[in-house]
N, C-alpha and C. Protein backbone atom coordinates (compact mmCIF):
# COMPACT_ATOMS: atom_id res chain seq x y z
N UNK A 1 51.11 57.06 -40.37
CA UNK A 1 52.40 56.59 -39.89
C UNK A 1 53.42 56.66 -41.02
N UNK A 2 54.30 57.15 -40.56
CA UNK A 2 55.82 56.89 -41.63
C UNK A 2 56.26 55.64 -41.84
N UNK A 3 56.48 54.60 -40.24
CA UNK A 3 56.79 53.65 -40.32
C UNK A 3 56.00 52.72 -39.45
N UNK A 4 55.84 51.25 -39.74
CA UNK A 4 55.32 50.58 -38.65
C UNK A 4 56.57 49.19 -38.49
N UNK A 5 56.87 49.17 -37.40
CA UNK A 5 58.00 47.84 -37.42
C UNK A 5 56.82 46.44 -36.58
N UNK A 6 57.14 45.77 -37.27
CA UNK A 6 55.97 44.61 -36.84
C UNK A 6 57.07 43.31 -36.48
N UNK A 7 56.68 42.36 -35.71
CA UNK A 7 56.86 41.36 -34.94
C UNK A 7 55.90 40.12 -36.12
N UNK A 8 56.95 39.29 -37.06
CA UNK A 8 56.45 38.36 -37.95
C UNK A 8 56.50 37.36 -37.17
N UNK A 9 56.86 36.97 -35.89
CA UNK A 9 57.49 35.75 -35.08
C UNK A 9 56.77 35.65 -33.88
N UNK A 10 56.03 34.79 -33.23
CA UNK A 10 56.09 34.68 -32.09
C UNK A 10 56.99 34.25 -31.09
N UNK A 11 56.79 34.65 -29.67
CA UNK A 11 58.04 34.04 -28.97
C UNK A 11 58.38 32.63 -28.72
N UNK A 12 57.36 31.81 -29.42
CA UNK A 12 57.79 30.43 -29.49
C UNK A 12 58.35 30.23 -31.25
N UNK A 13 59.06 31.17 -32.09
CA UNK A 13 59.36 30.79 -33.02
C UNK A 13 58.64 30.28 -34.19
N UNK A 14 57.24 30.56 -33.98
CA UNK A 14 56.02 30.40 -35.14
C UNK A 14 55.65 31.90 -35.91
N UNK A 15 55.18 31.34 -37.04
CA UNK A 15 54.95 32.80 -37.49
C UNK A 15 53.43 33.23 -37.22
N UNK A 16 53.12 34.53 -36.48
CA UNK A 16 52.29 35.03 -35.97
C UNK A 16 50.72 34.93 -37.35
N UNK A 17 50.14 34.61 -36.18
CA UNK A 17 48.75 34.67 -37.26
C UNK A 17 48.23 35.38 -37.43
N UNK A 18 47.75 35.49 -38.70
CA UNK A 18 47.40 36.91 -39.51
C UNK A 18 48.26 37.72 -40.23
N UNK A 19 49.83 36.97 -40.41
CA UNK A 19 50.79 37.94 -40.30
C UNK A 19 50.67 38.78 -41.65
N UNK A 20 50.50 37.60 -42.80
CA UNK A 20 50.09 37.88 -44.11
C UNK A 20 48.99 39.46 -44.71
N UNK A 21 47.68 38.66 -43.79
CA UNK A 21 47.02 39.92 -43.89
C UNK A 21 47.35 41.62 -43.27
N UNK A 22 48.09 41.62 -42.48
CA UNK A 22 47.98 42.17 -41.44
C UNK A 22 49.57 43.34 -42.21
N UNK A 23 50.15 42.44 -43.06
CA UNK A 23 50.86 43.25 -44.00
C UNK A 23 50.37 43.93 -45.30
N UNK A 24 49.57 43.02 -45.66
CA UNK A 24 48.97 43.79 -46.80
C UNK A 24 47.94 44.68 -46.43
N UNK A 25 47.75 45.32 -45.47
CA UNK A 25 46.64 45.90 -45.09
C UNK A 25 48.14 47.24 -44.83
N UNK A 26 49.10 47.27 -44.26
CA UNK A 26 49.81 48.00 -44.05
C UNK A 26 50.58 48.34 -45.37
N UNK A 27 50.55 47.47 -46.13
CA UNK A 27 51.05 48.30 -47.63
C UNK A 27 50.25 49.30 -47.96
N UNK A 28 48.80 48.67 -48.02
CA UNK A 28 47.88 49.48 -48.70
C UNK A 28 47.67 51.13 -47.78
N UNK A 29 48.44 51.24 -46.59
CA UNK A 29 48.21 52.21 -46.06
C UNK A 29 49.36 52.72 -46.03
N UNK A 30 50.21 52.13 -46.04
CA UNK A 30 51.57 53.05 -45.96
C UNK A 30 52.48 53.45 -47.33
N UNK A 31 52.53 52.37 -47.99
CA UNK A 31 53.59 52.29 -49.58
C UNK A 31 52.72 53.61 -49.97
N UNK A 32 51.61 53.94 -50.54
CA UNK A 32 51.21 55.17 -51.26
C UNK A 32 51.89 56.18 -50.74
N UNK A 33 51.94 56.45 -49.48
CA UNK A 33 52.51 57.78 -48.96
C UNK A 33 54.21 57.35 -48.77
N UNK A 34 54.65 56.48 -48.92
CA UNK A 34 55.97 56.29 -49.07
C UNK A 34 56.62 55.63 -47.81
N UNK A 35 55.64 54.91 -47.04
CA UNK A 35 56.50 54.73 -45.22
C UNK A 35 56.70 52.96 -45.39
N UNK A 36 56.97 53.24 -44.81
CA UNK A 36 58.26 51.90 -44.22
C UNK A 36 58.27 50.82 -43.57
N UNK A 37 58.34 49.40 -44.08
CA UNK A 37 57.89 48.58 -43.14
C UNK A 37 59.12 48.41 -42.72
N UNK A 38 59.39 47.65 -41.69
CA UNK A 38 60.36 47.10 -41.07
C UNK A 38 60.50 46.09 -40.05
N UNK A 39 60.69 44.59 -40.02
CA UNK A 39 61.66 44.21 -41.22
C UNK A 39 61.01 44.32 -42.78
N UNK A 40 62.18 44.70 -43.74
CA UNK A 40 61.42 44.47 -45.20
C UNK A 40 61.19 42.89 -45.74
N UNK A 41 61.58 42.02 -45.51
CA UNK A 41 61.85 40.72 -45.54
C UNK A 41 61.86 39.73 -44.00
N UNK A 42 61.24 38.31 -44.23
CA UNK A 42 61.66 37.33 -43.11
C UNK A 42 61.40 36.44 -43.93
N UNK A 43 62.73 35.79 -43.77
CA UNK A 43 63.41 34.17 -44.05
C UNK A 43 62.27 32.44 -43.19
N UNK A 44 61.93 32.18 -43.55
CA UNK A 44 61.48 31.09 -43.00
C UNK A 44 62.69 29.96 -42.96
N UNK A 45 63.19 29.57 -41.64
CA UNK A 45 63.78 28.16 -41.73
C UNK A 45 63.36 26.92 -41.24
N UNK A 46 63.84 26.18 -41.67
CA UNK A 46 63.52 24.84 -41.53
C UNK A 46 64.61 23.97 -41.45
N UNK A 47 64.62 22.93 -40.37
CA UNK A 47 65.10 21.88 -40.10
C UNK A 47 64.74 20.57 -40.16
N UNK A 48 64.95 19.72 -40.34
CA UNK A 48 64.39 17.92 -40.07
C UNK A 48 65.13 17.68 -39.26
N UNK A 49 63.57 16.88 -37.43
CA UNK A 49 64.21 16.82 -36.67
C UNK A 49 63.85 15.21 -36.19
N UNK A 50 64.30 15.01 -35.42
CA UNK A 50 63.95 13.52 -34.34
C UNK A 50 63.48 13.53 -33.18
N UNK A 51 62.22 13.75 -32.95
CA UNK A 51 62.22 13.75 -31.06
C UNK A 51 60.74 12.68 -30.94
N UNK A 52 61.17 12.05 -30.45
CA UNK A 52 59.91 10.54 -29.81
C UNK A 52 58.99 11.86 -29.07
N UNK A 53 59.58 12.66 -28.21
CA UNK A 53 59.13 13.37 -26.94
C UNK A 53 57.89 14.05 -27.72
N UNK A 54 57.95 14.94 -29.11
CA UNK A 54 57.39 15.12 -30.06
C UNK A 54 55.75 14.51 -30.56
N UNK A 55 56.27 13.69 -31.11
CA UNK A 55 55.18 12.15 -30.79
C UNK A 55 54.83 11.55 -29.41
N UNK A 56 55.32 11.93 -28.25
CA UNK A 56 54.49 11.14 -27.30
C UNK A 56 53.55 12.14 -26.99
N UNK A 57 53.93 13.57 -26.91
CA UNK A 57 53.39 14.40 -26.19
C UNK A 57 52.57 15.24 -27.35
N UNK A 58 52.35 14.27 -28.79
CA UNK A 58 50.94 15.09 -29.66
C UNK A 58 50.12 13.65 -29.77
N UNK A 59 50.46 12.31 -29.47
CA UNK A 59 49.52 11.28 -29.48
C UNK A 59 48.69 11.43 -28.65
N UNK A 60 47.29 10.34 -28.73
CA UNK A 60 46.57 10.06 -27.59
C UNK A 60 47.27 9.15 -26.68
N UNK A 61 46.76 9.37 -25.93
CA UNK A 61 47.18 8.55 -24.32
C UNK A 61 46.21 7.25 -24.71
N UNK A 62 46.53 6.58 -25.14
CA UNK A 62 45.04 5.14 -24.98
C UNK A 62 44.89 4.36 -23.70
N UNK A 63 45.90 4.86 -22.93
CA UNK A 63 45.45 4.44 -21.36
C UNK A 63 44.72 5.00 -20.76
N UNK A 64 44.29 6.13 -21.58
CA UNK A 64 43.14 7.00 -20.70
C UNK A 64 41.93 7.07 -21.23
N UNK A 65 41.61 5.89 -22.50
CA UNK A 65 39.98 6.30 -23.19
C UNK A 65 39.30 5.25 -22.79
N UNK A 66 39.56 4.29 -21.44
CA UNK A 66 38.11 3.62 -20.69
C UNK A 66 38.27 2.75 -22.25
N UNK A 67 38.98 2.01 -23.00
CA UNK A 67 38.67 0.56 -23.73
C UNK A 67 38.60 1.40 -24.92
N UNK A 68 37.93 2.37 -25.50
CA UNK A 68 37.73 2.92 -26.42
C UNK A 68 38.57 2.69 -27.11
N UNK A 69 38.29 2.36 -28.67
CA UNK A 69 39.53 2.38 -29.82
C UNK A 69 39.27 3.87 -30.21
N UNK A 70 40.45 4.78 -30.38
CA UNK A 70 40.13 6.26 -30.79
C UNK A 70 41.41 6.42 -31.59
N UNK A 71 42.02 5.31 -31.62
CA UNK A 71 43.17 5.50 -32.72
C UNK A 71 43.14 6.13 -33.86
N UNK A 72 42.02 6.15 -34.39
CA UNK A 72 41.97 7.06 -35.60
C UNK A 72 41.76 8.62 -35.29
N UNK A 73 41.26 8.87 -34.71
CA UNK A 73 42.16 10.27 -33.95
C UNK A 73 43.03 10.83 -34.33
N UNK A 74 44.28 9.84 -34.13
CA UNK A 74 45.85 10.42 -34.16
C UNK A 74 45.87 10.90 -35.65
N UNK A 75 44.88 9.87 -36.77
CA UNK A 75 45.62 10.07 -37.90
C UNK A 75 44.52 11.47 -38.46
N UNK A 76 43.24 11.52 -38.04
CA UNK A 76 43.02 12.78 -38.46
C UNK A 76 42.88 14.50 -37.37
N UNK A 77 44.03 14.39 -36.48
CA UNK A 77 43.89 15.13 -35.49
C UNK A 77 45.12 16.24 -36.05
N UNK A 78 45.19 17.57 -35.85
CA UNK A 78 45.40 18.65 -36.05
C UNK A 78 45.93 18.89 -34.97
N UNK A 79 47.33 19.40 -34.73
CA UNK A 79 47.66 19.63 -33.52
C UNK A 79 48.88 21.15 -33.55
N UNK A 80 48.46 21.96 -32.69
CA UNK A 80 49.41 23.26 -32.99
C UNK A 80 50.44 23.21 -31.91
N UNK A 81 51.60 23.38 -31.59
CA UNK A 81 52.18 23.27 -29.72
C UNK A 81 52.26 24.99 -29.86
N UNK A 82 52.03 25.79 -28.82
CA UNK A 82 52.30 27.61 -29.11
C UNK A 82 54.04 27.66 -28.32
N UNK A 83 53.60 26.62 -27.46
CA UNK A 83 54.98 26.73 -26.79
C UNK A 83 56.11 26.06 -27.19
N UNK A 84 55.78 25.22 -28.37
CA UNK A 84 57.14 24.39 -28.86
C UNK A 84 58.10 25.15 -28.77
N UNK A 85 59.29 25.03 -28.85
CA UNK A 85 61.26 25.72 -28.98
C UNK A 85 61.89 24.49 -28.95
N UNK A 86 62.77 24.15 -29.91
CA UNK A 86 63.65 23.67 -29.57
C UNK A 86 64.68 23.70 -28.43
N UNK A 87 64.90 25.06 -27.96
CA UNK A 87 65.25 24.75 -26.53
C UNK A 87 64.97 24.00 -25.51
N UNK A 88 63.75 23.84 -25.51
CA UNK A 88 63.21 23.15 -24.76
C UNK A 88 62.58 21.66 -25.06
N UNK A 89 62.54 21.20 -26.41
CA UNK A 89 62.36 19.74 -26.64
C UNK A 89 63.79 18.90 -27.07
N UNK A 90 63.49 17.99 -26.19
CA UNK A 90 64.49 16.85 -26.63
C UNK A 90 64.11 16.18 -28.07
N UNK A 91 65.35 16.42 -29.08
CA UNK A 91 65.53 16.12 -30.11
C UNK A 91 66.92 16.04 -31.07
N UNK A 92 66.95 15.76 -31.77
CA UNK A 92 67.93 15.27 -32.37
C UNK A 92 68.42 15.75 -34.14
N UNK A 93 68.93 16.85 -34.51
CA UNK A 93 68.73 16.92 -35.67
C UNK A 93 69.12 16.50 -37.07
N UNK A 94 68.56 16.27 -37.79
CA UNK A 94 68.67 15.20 -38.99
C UNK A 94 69.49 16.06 -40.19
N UNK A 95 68.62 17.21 -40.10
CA UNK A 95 69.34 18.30 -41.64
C UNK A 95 69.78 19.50 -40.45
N UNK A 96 70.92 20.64 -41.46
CA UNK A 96 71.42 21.64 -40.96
C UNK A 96 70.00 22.45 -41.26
N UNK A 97 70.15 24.03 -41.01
CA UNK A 97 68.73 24.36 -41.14
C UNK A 97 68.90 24.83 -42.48
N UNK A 98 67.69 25.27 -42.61
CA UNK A 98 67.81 25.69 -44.46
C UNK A 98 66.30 26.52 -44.88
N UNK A 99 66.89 27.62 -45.35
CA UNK A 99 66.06 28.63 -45.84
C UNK A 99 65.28 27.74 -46.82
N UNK A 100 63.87 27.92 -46.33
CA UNK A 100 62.48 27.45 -47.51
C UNK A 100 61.48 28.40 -47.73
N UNK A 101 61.50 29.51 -47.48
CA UNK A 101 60.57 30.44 -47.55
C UNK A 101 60.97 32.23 -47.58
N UNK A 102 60.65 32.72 -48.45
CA UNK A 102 61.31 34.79 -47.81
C UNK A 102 59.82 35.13 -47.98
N UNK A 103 59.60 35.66 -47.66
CA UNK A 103 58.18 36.66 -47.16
C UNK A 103 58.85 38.22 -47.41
N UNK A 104 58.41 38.75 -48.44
CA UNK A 104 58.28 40.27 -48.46
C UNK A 104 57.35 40.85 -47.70
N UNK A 105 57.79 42.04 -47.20
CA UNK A 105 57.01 42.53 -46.38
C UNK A 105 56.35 44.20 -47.24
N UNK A 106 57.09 44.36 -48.23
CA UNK A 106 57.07 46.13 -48.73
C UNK A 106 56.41 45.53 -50.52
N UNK A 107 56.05 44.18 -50.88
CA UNK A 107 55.50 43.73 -51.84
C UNK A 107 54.73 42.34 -51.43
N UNK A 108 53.45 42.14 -52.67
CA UNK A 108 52.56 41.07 -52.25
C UNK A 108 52.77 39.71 -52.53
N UNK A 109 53.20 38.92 -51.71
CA UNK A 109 53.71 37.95 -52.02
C UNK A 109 52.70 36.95 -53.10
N UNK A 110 51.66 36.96 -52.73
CA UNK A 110 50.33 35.90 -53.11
C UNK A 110 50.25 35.97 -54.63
N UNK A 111 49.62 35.10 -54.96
CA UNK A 111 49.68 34.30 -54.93
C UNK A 111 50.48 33.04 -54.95
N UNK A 112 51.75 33.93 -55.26
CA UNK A 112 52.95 32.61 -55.38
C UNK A 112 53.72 32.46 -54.27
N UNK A 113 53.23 32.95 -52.96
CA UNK A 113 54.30 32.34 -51.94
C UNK A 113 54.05 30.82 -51.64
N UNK A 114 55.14 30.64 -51.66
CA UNK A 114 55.95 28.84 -51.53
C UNK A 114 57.37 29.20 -51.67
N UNK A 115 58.07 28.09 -51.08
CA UNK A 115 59.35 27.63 -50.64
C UNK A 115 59.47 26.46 -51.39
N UNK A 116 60.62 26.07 -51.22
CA UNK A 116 61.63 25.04 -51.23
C UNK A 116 62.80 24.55 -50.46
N UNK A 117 63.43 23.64 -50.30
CA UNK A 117 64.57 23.42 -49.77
C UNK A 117 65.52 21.96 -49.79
N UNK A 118 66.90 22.09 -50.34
CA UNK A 118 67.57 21.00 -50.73
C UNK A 118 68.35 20.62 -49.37
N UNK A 119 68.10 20.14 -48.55
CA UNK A 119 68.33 19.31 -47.22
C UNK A 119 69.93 18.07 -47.12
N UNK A 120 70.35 18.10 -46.87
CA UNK A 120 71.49 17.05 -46.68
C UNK A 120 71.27 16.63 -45.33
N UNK A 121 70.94 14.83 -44.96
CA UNK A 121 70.82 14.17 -44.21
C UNK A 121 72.17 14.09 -43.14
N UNK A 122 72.02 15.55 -41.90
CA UNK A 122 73.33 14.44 -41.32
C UNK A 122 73.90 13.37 -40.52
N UNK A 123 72.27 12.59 -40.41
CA UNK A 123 72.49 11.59 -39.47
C UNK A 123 71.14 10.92 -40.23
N UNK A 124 71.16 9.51 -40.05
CA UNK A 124 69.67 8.89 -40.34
C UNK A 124 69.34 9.05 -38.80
N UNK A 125 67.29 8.66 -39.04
CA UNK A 125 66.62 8.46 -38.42
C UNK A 125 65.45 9.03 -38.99
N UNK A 126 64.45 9.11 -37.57
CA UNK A 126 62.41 9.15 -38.14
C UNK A 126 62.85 10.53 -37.79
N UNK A 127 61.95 11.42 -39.17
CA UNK A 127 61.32 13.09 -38.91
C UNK A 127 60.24 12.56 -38.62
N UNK A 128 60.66 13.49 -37.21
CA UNK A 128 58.98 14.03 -36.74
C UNK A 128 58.39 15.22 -37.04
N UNK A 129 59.58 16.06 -36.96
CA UNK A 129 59.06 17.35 -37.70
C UNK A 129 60.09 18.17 -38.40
């Protein structure tokens, strides 16, 4: 291939899994002969947001465990949404958004990919996410 254009995003706005590998496997096949990724770069953003809806709908229900205490659950439970969007959750936002991450796509990021980001509060309240 000359070029391969790849999809870093899913359509719920997460970044696709594997995306990492799945580039460096395309360097190693394409950069020698000179071809082309595209996009060459993706920006990761980030916001701090407010939504209860957030938290109700990744807690347990304790009206539904028959007496059971399973509260500790919540605090070691792992939870992914595929369908989250802000379009579609009620929430409230705390910071403007803000670049914390670039991902090269035509060089290897690793070991040092990490972000940062200096946030300005424009409203108080609880991040949920």
């Amino acid at each position: 291939f000359d070029a391969v254009v790849f999809e870093g995003v899913d359509p719920s706005g997460m970044l696709r899994h594997g995306l990492l590998e799945d580039l460096s496997i395309c360097r190693r096949l394409l950069m020698p002969r000179g071809g082309v990724l595209v996009p060459e770069c993706m920006t990761v953003i980030c916001m701090a947001i407010e939504s209860p809806a957030l938290l109700r709908d990744n807690s347990i229900d304790r009206g539904q465990q028959c007496g059971l205490d399973v509260t500790v659950l919540d605090e070691l439970s792992a939870r992914t949404l595929f369908s989250l969007t802000l379009d579609t959750l009620e929430h409230v936002p705390l910071t403007s958004p803000q670049p914390v991450l670039r991902i090269p796509a035509t060089s290897d990021p690793s070991p040092g990919l990490g972000g940062h980001a200096d946030a300005v509060a424009l409203r108080g309240g609880v991040i949920h996410a």
